[in-house]
PDB file of N, CA and C in Angstrom:
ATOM      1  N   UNK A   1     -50.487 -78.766-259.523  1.00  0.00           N
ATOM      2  CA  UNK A   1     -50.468 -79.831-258.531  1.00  0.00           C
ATOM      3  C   UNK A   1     -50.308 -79.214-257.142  1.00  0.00           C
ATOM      4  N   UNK A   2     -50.596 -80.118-256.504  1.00  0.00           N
ATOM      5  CA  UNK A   2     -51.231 -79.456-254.741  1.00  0.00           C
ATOM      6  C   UNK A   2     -50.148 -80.001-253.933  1.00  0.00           C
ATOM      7  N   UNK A   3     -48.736 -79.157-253.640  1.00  0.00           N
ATOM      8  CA  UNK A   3     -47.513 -79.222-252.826  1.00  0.00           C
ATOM      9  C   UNK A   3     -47.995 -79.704-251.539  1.00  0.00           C
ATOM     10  N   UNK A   4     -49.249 -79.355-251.430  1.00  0.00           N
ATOM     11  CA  UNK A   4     -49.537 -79.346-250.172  1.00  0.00           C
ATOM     12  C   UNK A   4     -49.904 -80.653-249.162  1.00  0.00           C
ATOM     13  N   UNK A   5     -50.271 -81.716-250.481  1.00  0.00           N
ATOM     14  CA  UNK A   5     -50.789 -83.038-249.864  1.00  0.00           C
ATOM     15  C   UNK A   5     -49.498 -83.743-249.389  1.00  0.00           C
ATOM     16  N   UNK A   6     -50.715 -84.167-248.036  1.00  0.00           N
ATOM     17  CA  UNK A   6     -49.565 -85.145-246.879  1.00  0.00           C
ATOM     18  C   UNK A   6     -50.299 -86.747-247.067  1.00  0.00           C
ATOM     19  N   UNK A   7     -49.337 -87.626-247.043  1.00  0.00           N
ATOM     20  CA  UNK A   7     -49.488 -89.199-247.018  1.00  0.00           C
ATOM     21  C   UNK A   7     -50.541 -89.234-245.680  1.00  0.00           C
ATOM     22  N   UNK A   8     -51.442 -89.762-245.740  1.00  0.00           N
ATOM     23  CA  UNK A   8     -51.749 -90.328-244.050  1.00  0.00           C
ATOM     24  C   UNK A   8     -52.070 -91.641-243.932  1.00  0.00           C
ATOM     25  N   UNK A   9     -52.373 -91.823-243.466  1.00  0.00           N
ATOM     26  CA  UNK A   9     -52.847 -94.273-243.293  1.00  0.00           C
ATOM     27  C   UNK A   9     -53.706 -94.140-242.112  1.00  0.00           C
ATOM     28  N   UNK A  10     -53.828 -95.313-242.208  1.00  0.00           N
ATOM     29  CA  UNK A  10     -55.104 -95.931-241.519  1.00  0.00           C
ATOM     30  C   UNK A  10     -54.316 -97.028-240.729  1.00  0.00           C
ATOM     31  N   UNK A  11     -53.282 -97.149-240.904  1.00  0.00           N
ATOM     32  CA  UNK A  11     -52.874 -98.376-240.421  1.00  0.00           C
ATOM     33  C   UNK A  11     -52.724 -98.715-238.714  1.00  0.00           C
ATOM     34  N   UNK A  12     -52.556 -98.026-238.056  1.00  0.00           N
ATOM     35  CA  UNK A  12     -53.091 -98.471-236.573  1.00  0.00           C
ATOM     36  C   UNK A  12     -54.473 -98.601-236.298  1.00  0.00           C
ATOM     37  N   UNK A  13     -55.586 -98.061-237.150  1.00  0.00           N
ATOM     38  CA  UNK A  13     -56.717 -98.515-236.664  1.00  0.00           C
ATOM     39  C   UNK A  13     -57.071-100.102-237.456  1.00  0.00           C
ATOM     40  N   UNK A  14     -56.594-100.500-238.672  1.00  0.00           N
ATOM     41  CA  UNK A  14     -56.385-102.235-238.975  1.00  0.00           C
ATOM     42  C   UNK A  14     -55.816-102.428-238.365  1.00  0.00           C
ATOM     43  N   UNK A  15     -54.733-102.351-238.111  1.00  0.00           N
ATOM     44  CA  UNK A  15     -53.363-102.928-237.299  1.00  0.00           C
ATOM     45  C   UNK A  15     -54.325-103.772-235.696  1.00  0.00           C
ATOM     46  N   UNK A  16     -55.237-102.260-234.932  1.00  0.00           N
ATOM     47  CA  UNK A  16     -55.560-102.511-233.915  1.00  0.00           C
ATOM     48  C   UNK A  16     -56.891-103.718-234.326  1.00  0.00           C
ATOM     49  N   UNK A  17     -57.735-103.042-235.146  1.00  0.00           N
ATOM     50  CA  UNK A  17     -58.961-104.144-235.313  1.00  0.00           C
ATOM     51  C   UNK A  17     -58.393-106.011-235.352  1.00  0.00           C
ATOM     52  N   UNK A  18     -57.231-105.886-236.092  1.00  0.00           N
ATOM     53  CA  UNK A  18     -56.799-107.211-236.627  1.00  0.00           C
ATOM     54  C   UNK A  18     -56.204-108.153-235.153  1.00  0.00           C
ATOM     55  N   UNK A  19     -55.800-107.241-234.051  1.00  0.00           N
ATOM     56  CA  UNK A  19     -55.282-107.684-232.718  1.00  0.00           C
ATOM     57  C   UNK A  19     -54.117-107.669-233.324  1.00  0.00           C
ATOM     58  N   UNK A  20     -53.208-107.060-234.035  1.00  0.00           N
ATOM     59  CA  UNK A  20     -52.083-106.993-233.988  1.00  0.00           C
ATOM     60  C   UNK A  20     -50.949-106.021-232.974  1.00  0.00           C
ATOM     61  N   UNK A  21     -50.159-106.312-232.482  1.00  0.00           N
ATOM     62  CA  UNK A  21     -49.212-105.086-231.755  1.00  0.00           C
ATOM     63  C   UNK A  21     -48.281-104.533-232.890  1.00  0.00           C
ATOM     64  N   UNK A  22     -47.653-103.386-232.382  1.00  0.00           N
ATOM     65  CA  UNK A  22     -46.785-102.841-233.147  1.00  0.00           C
ATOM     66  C   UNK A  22     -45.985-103.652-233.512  1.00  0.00           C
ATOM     67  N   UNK A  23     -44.770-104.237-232.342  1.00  0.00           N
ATOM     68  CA  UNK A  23     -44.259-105.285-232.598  1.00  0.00           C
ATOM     69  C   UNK A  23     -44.359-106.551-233.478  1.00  0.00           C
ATOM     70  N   UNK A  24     -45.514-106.838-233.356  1.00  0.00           N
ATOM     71  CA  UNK A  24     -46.182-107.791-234.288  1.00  0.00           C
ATOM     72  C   UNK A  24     -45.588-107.572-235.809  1.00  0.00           C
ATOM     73  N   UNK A  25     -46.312-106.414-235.702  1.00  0.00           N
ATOM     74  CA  UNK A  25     -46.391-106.144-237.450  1.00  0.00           C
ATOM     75  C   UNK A  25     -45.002-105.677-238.062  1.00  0.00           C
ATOM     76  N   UNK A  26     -44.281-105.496-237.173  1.00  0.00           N
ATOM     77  CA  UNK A  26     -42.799-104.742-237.186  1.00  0.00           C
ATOM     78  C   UNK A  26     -41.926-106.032-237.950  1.00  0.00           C
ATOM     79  N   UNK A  27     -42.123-107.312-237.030  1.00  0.00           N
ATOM     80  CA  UNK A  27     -41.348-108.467-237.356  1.00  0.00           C
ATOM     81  C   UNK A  27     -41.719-109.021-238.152  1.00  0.00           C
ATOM     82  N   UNK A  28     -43.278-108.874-239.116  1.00  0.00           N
ATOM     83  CA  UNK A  28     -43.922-109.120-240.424  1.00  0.00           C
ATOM     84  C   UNK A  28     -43.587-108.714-241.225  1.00  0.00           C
ATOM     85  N   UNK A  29     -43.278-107.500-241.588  1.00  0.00           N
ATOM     86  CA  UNK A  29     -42.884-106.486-242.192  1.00  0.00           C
ATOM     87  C   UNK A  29     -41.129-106.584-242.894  1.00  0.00           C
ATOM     88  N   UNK A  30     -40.198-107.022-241.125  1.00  0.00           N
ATOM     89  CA  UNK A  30     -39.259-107.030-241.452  1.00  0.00           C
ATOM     90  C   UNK A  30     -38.794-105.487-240.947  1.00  0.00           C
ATOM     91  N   UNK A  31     -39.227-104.928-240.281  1.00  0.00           N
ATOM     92  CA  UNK A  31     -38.748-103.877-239.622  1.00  0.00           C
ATOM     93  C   UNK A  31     -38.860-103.375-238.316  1.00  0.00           C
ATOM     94  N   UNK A  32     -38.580-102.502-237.608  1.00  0.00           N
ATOM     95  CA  UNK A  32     -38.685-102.326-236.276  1.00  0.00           C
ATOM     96  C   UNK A  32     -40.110-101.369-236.018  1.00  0.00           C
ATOM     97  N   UNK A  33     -40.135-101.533-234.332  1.00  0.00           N
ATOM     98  CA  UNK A  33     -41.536-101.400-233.715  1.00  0.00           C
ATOM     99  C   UNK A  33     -41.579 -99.268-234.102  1.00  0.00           C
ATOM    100  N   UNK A  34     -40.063 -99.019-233.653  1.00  0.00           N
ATOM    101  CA  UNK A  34     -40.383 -97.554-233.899  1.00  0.00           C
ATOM    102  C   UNK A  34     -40.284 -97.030-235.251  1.00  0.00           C
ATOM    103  N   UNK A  35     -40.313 -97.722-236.040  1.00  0.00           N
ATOM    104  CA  UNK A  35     -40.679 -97.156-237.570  1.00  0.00           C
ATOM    105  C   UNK A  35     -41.960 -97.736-237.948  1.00  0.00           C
ATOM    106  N   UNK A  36     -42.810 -98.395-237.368  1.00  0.00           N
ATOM    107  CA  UNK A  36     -44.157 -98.327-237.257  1.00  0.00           C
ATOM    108  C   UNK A  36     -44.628 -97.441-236.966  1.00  0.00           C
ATOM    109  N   UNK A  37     -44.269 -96.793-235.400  1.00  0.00           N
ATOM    110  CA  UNK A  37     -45.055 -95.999-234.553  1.00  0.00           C
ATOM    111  C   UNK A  37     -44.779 -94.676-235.572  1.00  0.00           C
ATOM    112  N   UNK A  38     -43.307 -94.370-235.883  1.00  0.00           N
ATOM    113  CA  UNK A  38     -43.250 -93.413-236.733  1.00  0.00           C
ATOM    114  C   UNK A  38     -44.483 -93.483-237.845  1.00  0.00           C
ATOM    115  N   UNK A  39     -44.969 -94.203-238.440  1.00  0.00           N
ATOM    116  CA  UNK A  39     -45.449 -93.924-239.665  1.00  0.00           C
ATOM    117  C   UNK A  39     -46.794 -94.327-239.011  1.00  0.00           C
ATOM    118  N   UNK A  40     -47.302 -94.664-238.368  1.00  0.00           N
ATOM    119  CA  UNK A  40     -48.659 -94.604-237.839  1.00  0.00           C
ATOM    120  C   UNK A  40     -48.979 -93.152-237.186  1.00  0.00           C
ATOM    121  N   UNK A  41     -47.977 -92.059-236.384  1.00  0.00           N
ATOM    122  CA  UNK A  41     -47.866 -90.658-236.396  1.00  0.00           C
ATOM    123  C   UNK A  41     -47.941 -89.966-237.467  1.00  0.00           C
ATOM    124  N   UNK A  42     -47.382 -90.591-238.649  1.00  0.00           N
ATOM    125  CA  UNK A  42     -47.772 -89.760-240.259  1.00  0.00           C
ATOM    126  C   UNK A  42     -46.499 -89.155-239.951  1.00  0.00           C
ATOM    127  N   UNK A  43     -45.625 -89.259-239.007  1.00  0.00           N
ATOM    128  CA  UNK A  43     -44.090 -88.439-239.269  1.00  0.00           C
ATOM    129  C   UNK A  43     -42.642 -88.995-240.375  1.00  0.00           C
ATOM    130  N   UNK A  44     -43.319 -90.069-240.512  1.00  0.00           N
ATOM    131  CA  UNK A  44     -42.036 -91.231-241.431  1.00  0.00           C
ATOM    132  C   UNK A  44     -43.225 -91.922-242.575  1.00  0.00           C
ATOM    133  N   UNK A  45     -42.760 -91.446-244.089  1.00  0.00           N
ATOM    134  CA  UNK A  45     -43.581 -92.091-245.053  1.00  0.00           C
ATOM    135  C   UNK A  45     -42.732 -93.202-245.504  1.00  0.00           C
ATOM    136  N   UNK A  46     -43.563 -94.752-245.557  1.00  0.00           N
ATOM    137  CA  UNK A  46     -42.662 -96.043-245.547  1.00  0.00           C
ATOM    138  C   UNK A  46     -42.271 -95.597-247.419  1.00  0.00           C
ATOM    139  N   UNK A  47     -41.427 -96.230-247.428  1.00  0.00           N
ATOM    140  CA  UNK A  47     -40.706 -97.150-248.814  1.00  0.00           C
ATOM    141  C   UNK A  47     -42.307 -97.395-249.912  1.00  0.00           C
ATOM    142  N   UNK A  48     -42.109 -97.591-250.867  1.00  0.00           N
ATOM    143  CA  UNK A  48     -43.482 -97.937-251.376  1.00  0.00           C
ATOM    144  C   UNK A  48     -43.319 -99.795-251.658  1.00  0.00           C
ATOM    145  N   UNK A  49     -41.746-100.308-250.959  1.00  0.00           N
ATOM    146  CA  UNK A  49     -41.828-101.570-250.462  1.00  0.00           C
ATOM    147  C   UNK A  49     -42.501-101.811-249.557  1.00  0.00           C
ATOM    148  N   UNK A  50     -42.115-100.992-248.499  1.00  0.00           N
ATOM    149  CA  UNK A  50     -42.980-101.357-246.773  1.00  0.00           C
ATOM    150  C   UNK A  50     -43.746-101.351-247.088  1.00  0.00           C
ATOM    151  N   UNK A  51     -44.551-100.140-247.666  1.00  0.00           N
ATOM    152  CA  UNK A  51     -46.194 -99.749-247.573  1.00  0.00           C
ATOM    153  C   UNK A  51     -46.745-101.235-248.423  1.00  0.00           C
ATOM    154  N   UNK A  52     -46.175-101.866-249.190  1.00  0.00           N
ATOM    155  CA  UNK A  52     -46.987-102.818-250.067  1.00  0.00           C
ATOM    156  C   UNK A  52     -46.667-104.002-249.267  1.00  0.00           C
ATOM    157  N   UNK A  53     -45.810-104.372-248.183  1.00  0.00           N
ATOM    158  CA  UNK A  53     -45.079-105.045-247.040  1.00  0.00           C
ATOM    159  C   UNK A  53     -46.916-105.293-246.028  1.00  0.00           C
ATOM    160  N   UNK A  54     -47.142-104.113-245.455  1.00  0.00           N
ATOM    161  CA  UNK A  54     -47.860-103.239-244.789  1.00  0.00           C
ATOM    162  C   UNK A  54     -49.220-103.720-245.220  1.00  0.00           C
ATOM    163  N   UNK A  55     -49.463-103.698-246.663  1.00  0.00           N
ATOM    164  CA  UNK A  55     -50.952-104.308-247.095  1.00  0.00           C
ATOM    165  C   UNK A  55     -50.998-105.692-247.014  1.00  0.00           C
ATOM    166  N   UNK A  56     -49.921-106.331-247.498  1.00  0.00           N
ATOM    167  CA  UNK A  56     -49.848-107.868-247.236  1.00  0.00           C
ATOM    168  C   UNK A  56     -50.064-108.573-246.066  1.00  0.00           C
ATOM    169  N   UNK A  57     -49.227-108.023-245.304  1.00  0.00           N
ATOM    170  CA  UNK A  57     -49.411-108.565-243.477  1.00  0.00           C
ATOM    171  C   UNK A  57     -50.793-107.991-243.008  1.00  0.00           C
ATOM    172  N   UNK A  58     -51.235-106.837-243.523  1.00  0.00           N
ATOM    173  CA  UNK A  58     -52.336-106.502-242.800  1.00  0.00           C
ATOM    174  C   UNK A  58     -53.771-107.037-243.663  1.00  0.00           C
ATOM    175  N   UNK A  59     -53.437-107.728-245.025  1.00  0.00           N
ATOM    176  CA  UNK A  59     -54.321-107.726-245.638  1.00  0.00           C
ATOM    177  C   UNK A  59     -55.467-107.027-246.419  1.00  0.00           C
ATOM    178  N   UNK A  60     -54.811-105.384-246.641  1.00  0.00           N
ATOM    179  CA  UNK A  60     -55.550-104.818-246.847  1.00  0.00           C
ATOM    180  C   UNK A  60     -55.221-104.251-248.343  1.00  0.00           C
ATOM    181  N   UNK A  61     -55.846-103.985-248.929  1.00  0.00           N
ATOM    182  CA  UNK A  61     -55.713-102.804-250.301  1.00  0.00           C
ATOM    183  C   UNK A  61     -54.359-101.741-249.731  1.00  0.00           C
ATOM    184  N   UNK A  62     -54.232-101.164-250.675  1.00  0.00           N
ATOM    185  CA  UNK A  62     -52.947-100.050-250.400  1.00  0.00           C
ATOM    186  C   UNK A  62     -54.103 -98.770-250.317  1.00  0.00           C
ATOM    187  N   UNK A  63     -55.476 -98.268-251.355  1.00  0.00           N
ATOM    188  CA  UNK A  63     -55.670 -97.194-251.103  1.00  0.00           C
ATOM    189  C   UNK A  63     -57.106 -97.427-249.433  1.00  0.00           C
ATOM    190  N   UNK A  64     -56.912 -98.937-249.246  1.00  0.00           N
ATOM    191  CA  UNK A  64     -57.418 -99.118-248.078  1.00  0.00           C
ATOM    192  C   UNK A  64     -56.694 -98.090-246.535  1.00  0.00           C
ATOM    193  N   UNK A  65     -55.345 -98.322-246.873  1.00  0.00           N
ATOM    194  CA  UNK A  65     -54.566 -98.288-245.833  1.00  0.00           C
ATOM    195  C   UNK A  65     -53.800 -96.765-245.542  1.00  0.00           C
ATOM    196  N   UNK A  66     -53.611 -96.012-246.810  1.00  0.00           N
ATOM    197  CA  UNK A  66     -53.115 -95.177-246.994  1.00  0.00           C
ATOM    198  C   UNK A  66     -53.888 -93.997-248.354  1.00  0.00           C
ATOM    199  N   UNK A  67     -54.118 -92.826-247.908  1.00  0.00           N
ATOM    200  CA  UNK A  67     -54.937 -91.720-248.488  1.00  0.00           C
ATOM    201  C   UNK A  67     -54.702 -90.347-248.364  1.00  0.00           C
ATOM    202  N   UNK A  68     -54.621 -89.459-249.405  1.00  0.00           N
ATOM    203  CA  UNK A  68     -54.264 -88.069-249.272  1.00  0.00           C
ATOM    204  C   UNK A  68     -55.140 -87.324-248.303  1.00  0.00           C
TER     205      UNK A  68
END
């Protein structure tokens, strides 16, 4: 197995297509604006609650949103 793979997402470019703000999606979610921005940087990997949080509000698939 490959130590090497990093989580990444897609989620600020839905986030942006959908007209959502960070904020927006933060108070959807149930969490704050800088643990968005964190995990839209790929520096903070959500909960595999958030992330399924994350497909709901944004409407998207999970391997839509997030990919090795």
């Amino acid at each position: 197995m490959n130590n090497d793979l990093i989580l990444q997402n897609n989620i600020k470019n839905v986030r942006t297509n959908k007209g959502l703000s960070q904020e927006v999606l933060a108070k959807l979610v149930g969490t704050t604006r800088q643990t968005i921005i964190a995990i839209e940087k790929g520096v903070f990997n959500p909960s595999a609650k958030l992330a399924l949080l994350l497909c709901v509000a944004l409407d998207e698939k999970f391997e839509n949103l997030f990919y090795f």
